[in-house]
N, C-alpha and C. Protein backbone atom coordinates (compact mmCIF):
# COMPACT_ATOMS: atom_id res chain seq x y z
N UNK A 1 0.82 -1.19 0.00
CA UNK A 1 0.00 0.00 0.00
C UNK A 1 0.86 1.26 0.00
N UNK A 2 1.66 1.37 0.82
CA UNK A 2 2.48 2.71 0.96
C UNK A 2 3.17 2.59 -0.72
N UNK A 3 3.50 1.84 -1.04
CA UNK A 3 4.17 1.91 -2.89
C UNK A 3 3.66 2.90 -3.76
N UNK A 4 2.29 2.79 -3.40
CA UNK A 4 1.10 3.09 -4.28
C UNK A 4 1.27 5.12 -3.87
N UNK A 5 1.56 4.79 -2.45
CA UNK A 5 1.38 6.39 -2.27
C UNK A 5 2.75 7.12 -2.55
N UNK A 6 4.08 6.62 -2.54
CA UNK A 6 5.03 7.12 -2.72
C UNK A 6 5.51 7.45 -4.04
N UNK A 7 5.01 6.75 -5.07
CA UNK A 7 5.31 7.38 -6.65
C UNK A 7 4.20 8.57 -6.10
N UNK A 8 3.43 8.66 -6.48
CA UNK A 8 2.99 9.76 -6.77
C UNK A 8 3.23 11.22 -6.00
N UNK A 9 3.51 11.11 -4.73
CA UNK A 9 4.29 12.15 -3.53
C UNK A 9 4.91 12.36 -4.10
N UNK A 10 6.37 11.74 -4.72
CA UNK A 10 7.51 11.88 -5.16
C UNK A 10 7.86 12.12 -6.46
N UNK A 11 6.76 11.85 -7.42
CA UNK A 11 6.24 12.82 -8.75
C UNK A 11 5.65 14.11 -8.83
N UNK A 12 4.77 14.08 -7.58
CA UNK A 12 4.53 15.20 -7.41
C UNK A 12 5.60 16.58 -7.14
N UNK A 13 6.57 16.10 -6.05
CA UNK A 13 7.11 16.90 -5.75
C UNK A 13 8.63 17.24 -6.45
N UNK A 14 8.58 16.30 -7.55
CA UNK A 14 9.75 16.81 -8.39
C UNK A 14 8.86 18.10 -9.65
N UNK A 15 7.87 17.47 -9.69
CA UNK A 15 7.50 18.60 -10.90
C UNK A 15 7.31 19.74 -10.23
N UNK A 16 6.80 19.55 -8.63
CA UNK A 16 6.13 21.12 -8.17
C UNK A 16 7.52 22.06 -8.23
N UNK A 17 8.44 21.71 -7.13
CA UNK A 17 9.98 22.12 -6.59
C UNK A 17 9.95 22.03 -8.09
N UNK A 18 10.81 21.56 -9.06
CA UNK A 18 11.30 21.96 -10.47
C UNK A 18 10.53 22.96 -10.84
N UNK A 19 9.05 23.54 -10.59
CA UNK A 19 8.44 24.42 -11.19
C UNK A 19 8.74 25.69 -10.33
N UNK A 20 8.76 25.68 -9.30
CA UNK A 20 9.04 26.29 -7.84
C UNK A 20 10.31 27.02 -8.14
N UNK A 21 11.44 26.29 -8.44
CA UNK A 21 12.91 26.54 -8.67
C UNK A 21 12.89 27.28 -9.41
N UNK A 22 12.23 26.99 -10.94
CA UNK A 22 12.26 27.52 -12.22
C UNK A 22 11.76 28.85 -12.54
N UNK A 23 10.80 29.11 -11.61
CA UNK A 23 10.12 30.56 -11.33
C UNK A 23 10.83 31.68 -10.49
N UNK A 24 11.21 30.55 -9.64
CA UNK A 24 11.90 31.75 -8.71
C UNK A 24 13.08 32.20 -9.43
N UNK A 25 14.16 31.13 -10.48
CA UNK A 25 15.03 31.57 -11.06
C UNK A 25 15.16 32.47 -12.11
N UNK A 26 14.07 32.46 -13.15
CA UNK A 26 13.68 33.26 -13.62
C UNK A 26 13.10 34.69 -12.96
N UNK A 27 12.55 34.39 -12.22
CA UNK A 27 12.18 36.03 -11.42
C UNK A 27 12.87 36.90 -11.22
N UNK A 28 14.21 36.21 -10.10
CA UNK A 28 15.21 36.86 -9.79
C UNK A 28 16.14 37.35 -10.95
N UNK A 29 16.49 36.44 -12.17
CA UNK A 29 17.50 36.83 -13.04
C UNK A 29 16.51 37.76 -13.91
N UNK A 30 15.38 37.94 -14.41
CA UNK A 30 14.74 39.17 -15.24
C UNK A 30 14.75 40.48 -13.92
N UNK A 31 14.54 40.24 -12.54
CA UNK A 31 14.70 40.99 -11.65
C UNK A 31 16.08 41.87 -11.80
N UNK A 32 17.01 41.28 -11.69
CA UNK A 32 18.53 41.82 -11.78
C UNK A 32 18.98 42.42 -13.41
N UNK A 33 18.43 41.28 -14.28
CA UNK A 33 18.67 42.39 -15.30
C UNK A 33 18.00 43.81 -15.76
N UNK A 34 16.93 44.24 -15.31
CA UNK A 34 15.99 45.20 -15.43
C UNK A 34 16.80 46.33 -14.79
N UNK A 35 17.17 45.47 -13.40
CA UNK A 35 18.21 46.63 -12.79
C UNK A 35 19.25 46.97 -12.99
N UNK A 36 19.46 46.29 -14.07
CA UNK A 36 21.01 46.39 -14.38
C UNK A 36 21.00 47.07 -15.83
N UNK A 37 20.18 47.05 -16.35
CA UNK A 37 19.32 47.86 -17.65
C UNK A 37 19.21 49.18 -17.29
N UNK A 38 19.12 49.29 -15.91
CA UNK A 38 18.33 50.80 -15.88
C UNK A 38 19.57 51.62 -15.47
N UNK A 39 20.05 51.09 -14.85
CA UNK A 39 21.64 51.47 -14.49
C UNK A 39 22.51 52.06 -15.42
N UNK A 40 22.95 50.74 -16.36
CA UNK A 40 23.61 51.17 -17.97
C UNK A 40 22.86 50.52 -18.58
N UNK A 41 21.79 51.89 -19.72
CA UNK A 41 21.14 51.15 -20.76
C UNK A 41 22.30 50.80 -21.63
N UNK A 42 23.46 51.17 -21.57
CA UNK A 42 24.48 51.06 -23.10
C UNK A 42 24.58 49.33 -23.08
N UNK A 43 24.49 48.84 -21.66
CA UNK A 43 24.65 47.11 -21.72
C UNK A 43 23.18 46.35 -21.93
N UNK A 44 22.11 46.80 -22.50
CA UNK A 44 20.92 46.02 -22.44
C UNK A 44 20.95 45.04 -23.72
N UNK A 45 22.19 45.49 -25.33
CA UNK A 45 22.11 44.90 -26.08
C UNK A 45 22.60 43.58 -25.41
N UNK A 46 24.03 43.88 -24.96
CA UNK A 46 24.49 42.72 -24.47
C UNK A 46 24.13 41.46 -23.72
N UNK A 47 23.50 41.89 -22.58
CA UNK A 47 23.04 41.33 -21.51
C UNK A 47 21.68 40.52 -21.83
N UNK A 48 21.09 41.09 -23.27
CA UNK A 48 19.64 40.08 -23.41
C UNK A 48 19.97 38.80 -24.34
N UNK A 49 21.33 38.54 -24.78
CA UNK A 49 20.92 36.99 -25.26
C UNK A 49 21.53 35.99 -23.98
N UNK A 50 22.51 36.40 -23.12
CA UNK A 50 22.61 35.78 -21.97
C UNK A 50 21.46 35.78 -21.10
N UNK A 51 20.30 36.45 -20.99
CA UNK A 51 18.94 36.32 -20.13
C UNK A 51 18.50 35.50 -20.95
N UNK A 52 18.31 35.29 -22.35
CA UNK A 52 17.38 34.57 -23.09
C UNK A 52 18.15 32.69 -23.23
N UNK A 53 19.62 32.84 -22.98
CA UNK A 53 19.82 31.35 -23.13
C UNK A 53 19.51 30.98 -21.12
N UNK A 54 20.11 31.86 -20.43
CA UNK A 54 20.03 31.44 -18.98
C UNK A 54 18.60 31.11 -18.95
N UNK A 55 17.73 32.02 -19.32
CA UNK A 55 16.03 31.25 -19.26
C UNK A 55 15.73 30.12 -19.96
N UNK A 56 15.94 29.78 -21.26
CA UNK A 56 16.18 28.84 -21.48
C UNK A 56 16.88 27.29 -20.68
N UNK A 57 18.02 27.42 -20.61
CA UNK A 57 18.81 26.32 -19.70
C UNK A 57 17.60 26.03 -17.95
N UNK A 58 16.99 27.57 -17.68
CA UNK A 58 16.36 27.22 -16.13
C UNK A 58 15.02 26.03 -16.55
N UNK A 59 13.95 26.87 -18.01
CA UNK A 59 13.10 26.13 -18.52
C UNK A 59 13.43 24.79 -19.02
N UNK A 60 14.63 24.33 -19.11
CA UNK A 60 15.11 22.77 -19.77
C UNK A 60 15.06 22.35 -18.56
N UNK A 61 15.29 22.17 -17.40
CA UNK A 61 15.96 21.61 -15.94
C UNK A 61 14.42 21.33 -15.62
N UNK A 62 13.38 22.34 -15.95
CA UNK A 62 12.10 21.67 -15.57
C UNK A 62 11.56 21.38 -16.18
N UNK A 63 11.48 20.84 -17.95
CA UNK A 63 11.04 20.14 -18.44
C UNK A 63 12.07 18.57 -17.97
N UNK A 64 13.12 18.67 -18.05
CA UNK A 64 13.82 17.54 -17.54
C UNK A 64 13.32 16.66 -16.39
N UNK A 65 12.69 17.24 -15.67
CA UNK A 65 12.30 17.21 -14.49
C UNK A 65 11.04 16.33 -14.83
N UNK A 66 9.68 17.08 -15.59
CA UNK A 66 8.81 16.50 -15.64
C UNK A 66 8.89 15.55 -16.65
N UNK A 67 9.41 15.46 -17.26
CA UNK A 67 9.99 13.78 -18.08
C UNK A 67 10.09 13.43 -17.80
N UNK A 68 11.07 13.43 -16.42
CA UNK A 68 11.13 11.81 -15.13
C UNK A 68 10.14 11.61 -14.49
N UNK A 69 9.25 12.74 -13.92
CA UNK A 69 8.15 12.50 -13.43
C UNK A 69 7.57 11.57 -13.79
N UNK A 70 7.16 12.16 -15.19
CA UNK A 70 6.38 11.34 -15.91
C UNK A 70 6.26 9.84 -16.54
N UNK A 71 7.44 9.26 -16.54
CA UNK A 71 8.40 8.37 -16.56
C UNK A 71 8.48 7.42 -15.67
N UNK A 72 9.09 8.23 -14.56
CA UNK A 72 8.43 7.53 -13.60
C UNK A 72 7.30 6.88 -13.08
N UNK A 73 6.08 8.11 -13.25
CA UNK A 73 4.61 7.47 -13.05
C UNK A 73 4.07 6.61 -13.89
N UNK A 74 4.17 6.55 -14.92
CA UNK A 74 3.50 5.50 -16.52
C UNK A 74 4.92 4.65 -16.15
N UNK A 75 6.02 4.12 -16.28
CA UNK A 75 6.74 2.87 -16.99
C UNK A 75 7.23 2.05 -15.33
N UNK A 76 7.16 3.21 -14.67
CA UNK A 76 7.53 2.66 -13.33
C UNK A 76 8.72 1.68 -13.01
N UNK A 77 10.12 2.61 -13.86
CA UNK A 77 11.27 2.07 -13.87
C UNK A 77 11.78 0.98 -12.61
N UNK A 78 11.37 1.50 -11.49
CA UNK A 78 11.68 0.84 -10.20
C UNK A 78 11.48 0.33 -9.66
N UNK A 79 11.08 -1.00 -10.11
CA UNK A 79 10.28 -1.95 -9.89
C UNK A 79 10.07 -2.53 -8.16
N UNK A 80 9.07 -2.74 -6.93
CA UNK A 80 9.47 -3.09 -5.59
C UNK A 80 9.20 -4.59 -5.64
């Protein structure tokens, strides 16, 4: 019985935390660059394809994330 409840706790809480992570990381890094924009606009060319791959790389880590989830829940690699 407890089997039954622990995939799914533990699916759950990789997609939530990966979504959790992914927001907050993004928040903070569009947070800092805005401020750092307003500071020296002469660096805003620069500074936006490094925001656009760093958002990128944060958004891959939580799709990564929910692929195992998911993976986890349907093929149920781990057999008890």
């Amino acid at each position: 019985m407890t089997e039954l409840v622990q995939l799914p706790l533990s699916v759950g809480h990789m997609i939530g935390l990966g979504a959790l992570g992914s927001c907050i990381g993004i928040g903070l890094m569009a947070s800092k660059y805005l401020e750092a924009s307003a500071r020296q606009p002469e660096m805003m060319e620069a500074l936006q394809p490094k925001v656009f791959l760093l958002a990128g790389l944060l958004d891959g880590a939580f799709i990564i994330a929910v692929a195992l989830g998911v993976w986890f829940a349907l093929a149920a690699p781990f057999p008890s």
